[in-house]
PDB file of N, CA and C in Angstrom:
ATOM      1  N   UNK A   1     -12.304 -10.438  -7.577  1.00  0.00           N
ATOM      2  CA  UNK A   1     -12.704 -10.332  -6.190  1.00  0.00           C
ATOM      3  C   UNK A   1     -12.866  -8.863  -5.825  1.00  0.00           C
ATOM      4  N   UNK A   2     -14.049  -8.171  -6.300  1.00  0.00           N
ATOM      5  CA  UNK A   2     -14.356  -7.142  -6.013  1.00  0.00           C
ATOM      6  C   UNK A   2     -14.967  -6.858  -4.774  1.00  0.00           C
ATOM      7  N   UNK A   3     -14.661  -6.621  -3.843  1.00  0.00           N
ATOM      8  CA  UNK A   3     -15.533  -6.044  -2.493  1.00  0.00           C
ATOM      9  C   UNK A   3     -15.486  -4.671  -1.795  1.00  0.00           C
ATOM     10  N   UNK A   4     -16.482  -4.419  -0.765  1.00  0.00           N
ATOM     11  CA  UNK A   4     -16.608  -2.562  -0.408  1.00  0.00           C
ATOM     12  C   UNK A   4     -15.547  -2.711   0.317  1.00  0.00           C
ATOM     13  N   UNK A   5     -14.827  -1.645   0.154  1.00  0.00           N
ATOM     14  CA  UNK A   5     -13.367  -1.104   0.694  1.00  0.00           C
ATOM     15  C   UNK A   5     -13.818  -0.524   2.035  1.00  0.00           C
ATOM     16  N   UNK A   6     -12.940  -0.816   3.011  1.00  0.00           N
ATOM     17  CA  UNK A   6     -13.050  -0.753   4.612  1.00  0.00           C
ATOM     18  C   UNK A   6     -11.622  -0.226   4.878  1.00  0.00           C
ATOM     19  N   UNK A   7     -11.974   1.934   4.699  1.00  0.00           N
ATOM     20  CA  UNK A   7     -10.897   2.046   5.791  1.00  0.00           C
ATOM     21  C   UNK A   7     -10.000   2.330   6.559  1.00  0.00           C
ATOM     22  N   UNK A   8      -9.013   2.021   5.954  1.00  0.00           N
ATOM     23  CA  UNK A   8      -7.817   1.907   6.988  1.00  0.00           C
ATOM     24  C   UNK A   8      -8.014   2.689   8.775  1.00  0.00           C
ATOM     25  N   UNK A   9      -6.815   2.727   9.512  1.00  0.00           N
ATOM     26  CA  UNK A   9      -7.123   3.384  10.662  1.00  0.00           C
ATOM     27  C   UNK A   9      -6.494   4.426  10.112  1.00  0.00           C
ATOM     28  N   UNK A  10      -6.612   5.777  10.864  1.00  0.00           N
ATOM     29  CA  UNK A  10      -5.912   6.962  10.585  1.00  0.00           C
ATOM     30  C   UNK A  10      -4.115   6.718  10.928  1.00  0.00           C
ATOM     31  N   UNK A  11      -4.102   5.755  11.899  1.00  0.00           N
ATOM     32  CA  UNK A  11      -2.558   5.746  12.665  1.00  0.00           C
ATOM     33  C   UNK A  11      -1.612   5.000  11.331  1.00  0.00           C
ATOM     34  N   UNK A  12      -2.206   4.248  10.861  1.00  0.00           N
ATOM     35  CA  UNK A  12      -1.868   3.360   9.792  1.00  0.00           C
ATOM     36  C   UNK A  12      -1.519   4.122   8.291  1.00  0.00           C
ATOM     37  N   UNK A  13      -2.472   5.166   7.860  1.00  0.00           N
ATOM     38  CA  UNK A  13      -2.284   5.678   7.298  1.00  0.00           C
ATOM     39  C   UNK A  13      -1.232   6.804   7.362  1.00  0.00           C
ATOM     40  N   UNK A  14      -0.878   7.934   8.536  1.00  0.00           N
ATOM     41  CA  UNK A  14      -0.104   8.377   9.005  1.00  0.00           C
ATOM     42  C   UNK A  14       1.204   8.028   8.828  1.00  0.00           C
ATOM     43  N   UNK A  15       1.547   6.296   9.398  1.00  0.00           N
ATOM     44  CA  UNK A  15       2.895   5.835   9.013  1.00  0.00           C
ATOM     45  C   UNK A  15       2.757   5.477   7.901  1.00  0.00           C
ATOM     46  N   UNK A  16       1.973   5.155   6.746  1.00  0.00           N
ATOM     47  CA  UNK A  16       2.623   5.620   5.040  1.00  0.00           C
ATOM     48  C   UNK A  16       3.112   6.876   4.615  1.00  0.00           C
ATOM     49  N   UNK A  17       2.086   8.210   5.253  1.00  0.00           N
ATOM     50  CA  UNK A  17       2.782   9.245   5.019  1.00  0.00           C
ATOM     51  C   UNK A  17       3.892   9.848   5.777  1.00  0.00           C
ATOM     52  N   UNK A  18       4.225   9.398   6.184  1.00  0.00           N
ATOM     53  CA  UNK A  18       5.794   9.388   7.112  1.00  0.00           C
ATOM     54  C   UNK A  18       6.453   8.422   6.267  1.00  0.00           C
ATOM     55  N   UNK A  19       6.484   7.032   5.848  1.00  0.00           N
ATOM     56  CA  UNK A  19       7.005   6.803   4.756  1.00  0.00           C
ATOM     57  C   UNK A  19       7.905   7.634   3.675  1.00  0.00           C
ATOM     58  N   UNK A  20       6.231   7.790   3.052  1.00  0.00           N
ATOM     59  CA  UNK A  20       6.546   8.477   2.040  1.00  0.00           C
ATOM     60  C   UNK A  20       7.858   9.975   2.400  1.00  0.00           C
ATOM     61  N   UNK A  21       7.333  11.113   3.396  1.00  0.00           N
ATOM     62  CA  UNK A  21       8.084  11.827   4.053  1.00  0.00           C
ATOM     63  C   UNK A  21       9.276  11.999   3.984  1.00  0.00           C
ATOM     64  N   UNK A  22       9.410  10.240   4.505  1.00  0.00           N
ATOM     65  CA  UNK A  22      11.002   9.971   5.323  1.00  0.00           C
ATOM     66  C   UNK A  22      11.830   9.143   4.022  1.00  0.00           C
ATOM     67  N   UNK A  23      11.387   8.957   2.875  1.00  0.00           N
ATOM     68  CA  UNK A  23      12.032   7.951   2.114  1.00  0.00           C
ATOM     69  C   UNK A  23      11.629   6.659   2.338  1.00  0.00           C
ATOM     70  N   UNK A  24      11.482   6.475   3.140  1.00  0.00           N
ATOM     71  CA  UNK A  24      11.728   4.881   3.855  1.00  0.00           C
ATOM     72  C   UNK A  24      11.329   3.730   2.794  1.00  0.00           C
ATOM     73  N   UNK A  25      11.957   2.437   2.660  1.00  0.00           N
ATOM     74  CA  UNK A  25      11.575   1.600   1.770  1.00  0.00           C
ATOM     75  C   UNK A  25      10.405   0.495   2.539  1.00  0.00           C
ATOM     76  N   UNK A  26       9.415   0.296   2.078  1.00  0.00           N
ATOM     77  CA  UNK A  26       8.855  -1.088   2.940  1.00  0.00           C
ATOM     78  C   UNK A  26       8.640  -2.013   2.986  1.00  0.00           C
ATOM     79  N   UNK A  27       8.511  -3.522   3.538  1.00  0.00           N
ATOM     80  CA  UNK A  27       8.122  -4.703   3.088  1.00  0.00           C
ATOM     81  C   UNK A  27       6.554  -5.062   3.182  1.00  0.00           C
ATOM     82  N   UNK A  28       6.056  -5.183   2.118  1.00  0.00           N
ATOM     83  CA  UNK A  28       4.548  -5.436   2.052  1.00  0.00           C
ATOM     84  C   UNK A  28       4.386  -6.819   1.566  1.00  0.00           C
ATOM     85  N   UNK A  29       3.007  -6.957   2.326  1.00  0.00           N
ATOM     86  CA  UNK A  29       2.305  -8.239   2.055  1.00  0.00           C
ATOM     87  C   UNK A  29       0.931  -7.960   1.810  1.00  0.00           C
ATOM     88  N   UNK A  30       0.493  -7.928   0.819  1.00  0.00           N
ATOM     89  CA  UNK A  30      -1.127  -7.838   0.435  1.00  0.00           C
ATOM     90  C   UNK A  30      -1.852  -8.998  -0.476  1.00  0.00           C
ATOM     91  N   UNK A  31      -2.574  -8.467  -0.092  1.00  0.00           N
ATOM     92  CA  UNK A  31      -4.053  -9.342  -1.448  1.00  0.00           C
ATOM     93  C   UNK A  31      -4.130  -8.745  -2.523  1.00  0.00           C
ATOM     94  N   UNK A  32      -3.824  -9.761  -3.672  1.00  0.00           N
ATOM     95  CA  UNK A  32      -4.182  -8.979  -4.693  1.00  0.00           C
ATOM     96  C   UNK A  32      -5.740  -8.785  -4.930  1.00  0.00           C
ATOM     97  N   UNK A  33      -6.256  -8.162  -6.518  1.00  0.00           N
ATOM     98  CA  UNK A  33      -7.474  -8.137  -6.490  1.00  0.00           C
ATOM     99  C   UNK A  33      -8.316  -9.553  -6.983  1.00  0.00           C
ATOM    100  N   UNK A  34      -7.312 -10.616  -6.819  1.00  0.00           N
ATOM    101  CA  UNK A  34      -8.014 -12.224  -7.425  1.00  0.00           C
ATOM    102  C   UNK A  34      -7.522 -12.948  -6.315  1.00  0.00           C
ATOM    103  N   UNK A  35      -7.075 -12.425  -5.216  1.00  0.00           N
ATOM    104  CA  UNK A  35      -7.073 -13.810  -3.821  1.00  0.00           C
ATOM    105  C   UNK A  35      -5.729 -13.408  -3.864  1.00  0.00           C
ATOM    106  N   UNK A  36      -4.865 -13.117  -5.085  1.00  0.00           N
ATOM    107  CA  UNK A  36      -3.395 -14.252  -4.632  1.00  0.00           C
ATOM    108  C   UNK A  36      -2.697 -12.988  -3.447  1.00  0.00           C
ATOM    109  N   UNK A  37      -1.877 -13.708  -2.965  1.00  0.00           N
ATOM    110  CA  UNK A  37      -0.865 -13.149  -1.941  1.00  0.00           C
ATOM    111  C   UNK A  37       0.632 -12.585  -2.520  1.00  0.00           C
ATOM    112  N   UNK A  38       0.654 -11.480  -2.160  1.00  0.00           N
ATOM    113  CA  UNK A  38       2.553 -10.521  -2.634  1.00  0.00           C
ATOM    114  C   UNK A  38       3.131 -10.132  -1.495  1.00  0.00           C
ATOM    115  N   UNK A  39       4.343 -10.495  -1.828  1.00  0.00           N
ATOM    116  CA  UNK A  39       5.257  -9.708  -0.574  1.00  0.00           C
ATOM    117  C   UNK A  39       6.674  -9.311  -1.136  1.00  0.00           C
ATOM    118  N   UNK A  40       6.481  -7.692  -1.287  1.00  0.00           N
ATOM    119  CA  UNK A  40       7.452  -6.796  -2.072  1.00  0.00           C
ATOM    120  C   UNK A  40       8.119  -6.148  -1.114  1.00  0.00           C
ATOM    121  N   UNK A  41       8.963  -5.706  -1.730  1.00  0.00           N
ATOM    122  CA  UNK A  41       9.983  -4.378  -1.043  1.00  0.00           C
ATOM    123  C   UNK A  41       9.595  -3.363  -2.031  1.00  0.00           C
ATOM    124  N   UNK A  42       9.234  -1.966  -1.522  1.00  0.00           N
ATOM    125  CA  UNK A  42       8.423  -1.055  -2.247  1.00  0.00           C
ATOM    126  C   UNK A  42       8.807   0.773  -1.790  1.00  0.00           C
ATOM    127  N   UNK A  43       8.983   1.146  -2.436  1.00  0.00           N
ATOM    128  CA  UNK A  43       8.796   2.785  -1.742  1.00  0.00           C
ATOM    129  C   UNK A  43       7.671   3.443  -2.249  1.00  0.00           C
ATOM    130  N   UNK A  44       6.951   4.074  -1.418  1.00  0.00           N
ATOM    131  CA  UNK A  44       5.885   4.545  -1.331  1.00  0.00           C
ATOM    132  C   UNK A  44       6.161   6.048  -2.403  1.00  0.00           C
ATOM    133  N   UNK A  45       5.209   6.456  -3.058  1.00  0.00           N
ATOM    134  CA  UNK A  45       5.333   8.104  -3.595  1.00  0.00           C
ATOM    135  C   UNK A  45       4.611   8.872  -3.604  1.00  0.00           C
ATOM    136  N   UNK A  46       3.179   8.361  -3.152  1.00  0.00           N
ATOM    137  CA  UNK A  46       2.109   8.808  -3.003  1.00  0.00           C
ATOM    138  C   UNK A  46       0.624   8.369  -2.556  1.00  0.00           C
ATOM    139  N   UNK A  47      -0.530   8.678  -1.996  1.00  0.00           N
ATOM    140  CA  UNK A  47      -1.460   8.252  -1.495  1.00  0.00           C
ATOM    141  C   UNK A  47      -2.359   9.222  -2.194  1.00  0.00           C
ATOM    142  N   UNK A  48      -3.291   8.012  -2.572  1.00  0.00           N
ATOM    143  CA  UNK A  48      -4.668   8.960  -3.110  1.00  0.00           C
ATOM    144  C   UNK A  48      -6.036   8.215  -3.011  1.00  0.00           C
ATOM    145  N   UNK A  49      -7.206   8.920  -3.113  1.00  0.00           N
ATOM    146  CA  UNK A  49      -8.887   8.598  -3.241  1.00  0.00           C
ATOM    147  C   UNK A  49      -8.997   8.576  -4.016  1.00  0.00           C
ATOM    148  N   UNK A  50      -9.734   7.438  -4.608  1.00  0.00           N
ATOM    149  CA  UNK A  50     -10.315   7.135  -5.813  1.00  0.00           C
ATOM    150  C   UNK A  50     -11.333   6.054  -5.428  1.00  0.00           C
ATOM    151  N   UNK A  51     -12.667   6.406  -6.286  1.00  0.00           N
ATOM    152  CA  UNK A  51     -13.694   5.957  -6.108  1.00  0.00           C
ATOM    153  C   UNK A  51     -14.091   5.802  -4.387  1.00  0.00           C
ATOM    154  N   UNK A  52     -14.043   6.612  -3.219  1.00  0.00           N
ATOM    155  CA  UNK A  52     -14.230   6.244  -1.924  1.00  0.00           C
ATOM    156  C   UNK A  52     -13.021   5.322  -1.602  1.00  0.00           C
ATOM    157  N   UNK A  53     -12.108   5.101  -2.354  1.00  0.00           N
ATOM    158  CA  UNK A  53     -11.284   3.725  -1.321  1.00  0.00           C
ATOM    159  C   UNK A  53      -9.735   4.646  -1.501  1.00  0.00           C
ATOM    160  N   UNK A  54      -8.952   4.400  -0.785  1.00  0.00           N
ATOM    161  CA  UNK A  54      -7.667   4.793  -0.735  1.00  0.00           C
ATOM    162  C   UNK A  54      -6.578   3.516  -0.964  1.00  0.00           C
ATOM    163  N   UNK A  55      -5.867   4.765  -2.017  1.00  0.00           N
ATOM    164  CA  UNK A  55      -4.757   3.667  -2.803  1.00  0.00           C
ATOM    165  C   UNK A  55      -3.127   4.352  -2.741  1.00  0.00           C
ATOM    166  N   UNK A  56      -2.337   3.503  -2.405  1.00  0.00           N
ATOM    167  CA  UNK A  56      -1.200   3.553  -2.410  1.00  0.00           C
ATOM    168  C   UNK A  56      -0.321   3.550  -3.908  1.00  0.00           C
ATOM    169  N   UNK A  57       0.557   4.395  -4.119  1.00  0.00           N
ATOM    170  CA  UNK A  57       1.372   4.543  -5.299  1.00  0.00           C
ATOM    171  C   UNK A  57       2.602   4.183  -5.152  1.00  0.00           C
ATOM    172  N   UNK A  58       3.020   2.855  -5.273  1.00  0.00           N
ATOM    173  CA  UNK A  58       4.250   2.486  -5.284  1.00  0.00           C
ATOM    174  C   UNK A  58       5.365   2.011  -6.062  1.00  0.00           C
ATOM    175  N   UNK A  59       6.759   1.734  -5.872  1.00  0.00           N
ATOM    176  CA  UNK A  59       7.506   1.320  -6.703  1.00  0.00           C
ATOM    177  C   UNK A  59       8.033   0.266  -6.266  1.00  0.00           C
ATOM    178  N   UNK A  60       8.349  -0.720  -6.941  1.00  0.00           N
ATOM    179  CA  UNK A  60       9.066  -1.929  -6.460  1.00  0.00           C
ATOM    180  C   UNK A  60      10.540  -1.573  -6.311  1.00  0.00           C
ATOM    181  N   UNK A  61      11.397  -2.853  -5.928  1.00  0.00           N
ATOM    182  CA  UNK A  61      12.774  -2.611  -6.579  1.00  0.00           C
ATOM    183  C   UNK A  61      13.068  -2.389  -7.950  1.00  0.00           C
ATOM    184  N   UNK A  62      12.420  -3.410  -8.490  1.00  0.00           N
ATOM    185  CA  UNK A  62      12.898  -3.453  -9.893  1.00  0.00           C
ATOM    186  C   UNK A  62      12.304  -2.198 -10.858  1.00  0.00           C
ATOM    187  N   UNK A  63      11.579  -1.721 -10.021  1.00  0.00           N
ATOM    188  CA  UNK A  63      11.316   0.240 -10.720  1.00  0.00           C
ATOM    189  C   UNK A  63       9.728  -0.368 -11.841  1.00  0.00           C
ATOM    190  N   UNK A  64       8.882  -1.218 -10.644  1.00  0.00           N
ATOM    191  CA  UNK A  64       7.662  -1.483 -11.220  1.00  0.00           C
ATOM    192  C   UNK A  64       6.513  -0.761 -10.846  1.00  0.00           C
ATOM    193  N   UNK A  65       5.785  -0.079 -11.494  1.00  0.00           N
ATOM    194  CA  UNK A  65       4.951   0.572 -10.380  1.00  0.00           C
ATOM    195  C   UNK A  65       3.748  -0.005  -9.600  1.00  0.00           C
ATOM    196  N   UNK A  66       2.956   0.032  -8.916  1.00  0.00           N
ATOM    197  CA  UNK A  66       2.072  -0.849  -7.858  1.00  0.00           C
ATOM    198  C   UNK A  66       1.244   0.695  -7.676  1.00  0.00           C
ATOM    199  N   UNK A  67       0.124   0.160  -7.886  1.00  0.00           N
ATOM    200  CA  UNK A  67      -1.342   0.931  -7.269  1.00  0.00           C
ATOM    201  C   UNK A  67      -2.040  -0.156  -6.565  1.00  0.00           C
ATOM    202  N   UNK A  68      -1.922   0.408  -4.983  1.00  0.00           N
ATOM    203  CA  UNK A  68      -2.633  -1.028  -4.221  1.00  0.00           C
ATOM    204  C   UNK A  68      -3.414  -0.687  -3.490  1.00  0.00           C
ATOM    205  N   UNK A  69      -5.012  -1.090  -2.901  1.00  0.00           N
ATOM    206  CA  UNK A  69      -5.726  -0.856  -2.558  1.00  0.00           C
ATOM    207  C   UNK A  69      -4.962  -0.923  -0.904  1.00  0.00           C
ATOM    208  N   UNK A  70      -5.287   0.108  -0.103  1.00  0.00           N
ATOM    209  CA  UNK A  70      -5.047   0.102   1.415  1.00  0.00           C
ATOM    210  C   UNK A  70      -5.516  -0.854   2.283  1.00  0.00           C
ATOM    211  N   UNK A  71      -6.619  -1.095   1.589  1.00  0.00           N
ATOM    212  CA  UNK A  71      -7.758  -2.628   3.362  1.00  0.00           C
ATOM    213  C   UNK A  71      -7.062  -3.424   2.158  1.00  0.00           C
ATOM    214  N   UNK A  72      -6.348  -3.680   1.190  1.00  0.00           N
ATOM    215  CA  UNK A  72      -5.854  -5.383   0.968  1.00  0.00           C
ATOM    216  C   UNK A  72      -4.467  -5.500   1.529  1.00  0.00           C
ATOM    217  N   UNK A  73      -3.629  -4.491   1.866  1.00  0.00           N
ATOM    218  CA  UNK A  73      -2.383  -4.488   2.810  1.00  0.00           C
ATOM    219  C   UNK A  73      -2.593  -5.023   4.278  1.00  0.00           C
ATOM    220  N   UNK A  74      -1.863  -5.975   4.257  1.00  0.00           N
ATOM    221  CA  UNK A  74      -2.197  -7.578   5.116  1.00  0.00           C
ATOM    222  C   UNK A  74      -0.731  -6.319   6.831  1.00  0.00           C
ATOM    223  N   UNK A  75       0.284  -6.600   6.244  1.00  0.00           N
ATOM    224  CA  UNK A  75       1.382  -5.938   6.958  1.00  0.00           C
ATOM    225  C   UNK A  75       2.526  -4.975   5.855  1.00  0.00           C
ATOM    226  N   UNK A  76       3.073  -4.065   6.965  1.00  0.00           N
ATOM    227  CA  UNK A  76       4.053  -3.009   6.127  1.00  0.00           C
ATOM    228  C   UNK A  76       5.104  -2.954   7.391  1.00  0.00           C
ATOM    229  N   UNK A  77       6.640  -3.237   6.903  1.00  0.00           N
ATOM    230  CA  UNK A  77       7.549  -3.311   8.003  1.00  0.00           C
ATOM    231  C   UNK A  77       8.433  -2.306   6.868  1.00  0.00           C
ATOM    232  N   UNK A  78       8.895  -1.327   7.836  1.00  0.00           N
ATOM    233  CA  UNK A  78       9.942  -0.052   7.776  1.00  0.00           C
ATOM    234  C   UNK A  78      11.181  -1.567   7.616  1.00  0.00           C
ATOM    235  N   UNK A  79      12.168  -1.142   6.090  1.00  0.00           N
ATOM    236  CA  UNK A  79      12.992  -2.188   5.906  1.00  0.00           C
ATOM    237  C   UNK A  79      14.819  -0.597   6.093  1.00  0.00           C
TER     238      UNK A  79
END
């Protein structure tokens, strides 16, 4: 499920990098890139561009790493 990346708002992006900043751990719910649905507890370590779309660099609990596209992040709650 490849489609053109749409995005994010600037305010949205802002509170990842305050995230990241502050430590903070988060609860995410996204799309993966085949439909299915995740909902992790994650700390953020970094944000980057690649190919025009912006991607999140994360870690799970279990110390997995996650590169996730930003427009497939459904919600992010400060845990």
């Amino acid at each position: 499920m490849t489609t053109k990346y749409t995005p994010v708002p600037c305010s949205i992006y802002g509170k990842y990098e305050s995230a990241i900043f502050k430590g903070h751990r988060l609860r995410l719910c996204w799309v993966g890139a085949q439909g299915q649905h995740h909902i992790e507890t994650v700390t953020i370590s970094d944000l980057r561009v690649k190919h025009r779309a912006e991607y999140m660099i994360c870690q799970n609990i279990h110390g997995q790493r996650r590169i996730l596209r930003l427009d497939r992040v459904r919600s992010a709650r400060i845990i």
